[in-house]
C-alpha atoms as a PDB file:
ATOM      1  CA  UNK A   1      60.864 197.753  35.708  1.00  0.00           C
ATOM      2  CA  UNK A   2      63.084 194.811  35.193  1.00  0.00           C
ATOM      3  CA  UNK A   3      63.168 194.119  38.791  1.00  0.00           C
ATOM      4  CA  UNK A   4      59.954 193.433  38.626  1.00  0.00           C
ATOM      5  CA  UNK A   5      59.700 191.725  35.625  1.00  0.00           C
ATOM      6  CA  UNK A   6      62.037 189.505  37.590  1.00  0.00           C
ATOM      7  CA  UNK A   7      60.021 188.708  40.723  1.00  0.00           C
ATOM      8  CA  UNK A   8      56.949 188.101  38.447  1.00  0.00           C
ATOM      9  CA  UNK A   9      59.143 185.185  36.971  1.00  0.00           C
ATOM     10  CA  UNK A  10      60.206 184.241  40.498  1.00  0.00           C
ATOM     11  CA  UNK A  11      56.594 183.721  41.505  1.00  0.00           C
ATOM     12  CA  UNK A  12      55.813 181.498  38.288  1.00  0.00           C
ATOM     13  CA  UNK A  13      58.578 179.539  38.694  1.00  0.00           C
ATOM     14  CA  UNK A  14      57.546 178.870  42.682  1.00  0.00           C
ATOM     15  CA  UNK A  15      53.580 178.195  41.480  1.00  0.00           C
ATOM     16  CA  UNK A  16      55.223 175.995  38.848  1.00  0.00           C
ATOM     17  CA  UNK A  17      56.664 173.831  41.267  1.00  0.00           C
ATOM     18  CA  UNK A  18      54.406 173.697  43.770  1.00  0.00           C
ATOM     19  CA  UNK A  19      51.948 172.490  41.014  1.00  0.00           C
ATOM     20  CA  UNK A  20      53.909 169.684  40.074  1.00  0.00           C
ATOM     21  CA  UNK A  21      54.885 168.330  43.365  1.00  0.00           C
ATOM     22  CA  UNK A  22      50.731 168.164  43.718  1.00  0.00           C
ATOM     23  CA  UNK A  23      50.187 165.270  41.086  1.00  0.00           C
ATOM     24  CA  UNK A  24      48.178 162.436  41.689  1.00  0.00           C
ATOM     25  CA  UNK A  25      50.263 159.406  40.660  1.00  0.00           C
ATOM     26  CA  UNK A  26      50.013 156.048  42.067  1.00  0.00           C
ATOM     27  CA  UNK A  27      51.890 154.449  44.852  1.00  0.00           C
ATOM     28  CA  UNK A  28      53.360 152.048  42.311  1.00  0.00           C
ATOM     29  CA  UNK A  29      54.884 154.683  40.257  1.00  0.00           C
ATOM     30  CA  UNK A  30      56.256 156.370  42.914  1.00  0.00           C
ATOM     31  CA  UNK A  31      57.806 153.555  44.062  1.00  0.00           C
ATOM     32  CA  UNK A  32      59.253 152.257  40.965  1.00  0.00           C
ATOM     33  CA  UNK A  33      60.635 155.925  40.014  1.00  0.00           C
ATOM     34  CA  UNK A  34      62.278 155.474  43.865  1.00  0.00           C
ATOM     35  CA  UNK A  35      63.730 152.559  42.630  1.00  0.00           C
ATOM     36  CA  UNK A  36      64.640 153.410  39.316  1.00  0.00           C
ATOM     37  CA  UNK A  37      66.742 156.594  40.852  1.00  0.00           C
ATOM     38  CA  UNK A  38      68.558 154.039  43.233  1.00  0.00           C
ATOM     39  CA  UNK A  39      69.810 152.333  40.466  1.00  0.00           C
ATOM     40  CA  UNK A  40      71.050 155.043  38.587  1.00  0.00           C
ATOM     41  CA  UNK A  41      72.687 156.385  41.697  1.00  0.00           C
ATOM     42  CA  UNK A  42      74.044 153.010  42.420  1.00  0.00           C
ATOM     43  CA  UNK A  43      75.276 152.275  38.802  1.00  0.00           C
ATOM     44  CA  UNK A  44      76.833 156.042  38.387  1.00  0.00           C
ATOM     45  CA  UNK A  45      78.918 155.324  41.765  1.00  0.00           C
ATOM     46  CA  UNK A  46      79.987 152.444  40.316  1.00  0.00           C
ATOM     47  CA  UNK A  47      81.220 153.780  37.164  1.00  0.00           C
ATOM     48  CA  UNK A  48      85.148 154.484  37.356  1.00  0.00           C
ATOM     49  CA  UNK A  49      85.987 158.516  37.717  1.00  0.00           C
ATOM     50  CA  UNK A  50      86.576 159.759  34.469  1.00  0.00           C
ATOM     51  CA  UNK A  51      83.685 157.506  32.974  1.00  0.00           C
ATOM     52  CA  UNK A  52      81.537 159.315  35.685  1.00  0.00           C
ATOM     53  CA  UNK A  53      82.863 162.835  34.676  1.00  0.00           C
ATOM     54  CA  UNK A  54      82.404 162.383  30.945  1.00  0.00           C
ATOM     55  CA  UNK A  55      78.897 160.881  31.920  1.00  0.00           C
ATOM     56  CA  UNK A  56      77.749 163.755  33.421  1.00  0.00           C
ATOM     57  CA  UNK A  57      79.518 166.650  31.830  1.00  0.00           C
ATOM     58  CA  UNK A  58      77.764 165.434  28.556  1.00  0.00           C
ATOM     59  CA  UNK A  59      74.790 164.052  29.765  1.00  0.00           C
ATOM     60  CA  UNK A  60      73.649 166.615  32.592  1.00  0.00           C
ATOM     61  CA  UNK A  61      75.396 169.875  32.024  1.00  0.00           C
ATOM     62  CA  UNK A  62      75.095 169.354  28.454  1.00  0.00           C
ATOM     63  CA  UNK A  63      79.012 169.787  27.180  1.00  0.00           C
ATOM     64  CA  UNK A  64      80.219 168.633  24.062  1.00  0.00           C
ATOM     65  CA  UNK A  65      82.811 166.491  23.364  1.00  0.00           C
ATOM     66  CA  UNK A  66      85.187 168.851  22.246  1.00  0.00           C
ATOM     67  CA  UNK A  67      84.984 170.735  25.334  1.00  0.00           C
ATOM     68  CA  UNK A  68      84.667 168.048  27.777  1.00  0.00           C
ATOM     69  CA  UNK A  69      88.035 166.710  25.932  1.00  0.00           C
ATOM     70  CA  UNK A  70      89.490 170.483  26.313  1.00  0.00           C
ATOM     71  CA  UNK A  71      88.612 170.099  29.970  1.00  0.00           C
ATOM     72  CA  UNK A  72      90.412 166.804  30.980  1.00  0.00           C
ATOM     73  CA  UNK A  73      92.942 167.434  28.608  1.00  0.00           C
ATOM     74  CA  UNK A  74      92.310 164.495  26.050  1.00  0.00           C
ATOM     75  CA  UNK A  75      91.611 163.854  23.110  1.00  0.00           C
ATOM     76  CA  UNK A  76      87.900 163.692  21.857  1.00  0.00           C
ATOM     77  CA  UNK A  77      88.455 160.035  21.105  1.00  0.00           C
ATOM     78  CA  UNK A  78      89.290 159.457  24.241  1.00  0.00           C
ATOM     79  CA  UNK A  79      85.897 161.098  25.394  1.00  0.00           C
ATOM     80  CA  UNK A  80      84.335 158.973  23.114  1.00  0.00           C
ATOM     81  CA  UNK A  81      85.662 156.103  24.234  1.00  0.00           C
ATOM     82  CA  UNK A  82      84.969 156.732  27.947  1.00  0.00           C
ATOM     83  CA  UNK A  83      81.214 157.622  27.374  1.00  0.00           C
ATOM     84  CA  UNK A  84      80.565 153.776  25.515  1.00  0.00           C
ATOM     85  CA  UNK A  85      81.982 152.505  28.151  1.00  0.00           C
ATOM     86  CA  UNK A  86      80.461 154.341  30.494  1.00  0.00           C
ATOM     87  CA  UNK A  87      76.684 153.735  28.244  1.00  0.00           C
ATOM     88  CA  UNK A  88      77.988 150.193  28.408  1.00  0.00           C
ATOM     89  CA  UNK A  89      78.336 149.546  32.186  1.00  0.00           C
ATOM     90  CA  UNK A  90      75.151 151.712  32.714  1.00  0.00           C
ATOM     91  CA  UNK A  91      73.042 149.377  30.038  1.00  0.00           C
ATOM     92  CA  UNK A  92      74.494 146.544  31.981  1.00  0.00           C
ATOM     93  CA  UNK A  93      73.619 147.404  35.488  1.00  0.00           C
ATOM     94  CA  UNK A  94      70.336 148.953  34.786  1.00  0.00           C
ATOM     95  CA  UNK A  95      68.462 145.998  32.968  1.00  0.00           C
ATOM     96  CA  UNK A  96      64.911 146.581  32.422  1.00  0.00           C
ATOM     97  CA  UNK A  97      64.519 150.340  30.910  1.00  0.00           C
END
């Protein structure tokens, strides 16, 4: 029963997708959302290592402090420190949003 509970969600989540990739936005705001993501891109490469770690740990996996600080073996301070600098450099670099 809860195999098939589970390929029922499978097929959602597949028609979910498909339905969003099937928009209809303009070429502009495709274009600028290209853009936009070549930015970010750009401006996380150019952040230093552990700025980039701390960025992301928090930001995209959605650790806190505590354990991102637990992970590299800091303090939290020190994790707060590196994520306004890293907010910093990325405010700096991506003018305009």
């Amino acid at each position: 029963l809860y195999l098939n509970v589970i390929k029922a969600e499978k097929v959602r989540l597949k028609y979910a997708d498909s339905t969003l990739k099937t928009t209809n936005e303009s070429p502009e705001f495709i274009m600028e959302e290209n853009e936009f993501k070549q930015k970010l891109d750009n401006a996380l490469n150019d952040l230093p290592e552990n700025q980039r770690t701390t960025f992301l740990l928090n930001r995209i996996d959605g650790k806190k402090y505590a354990e991102i600080a637990e992970m590299e073996e800091v303090s939290i301070k020190a994790i707060e420190k590196r994520m306004h600098l890293a907010l910093k450099s990325l405010r700096e670099k991506i003018d305009g949003i």
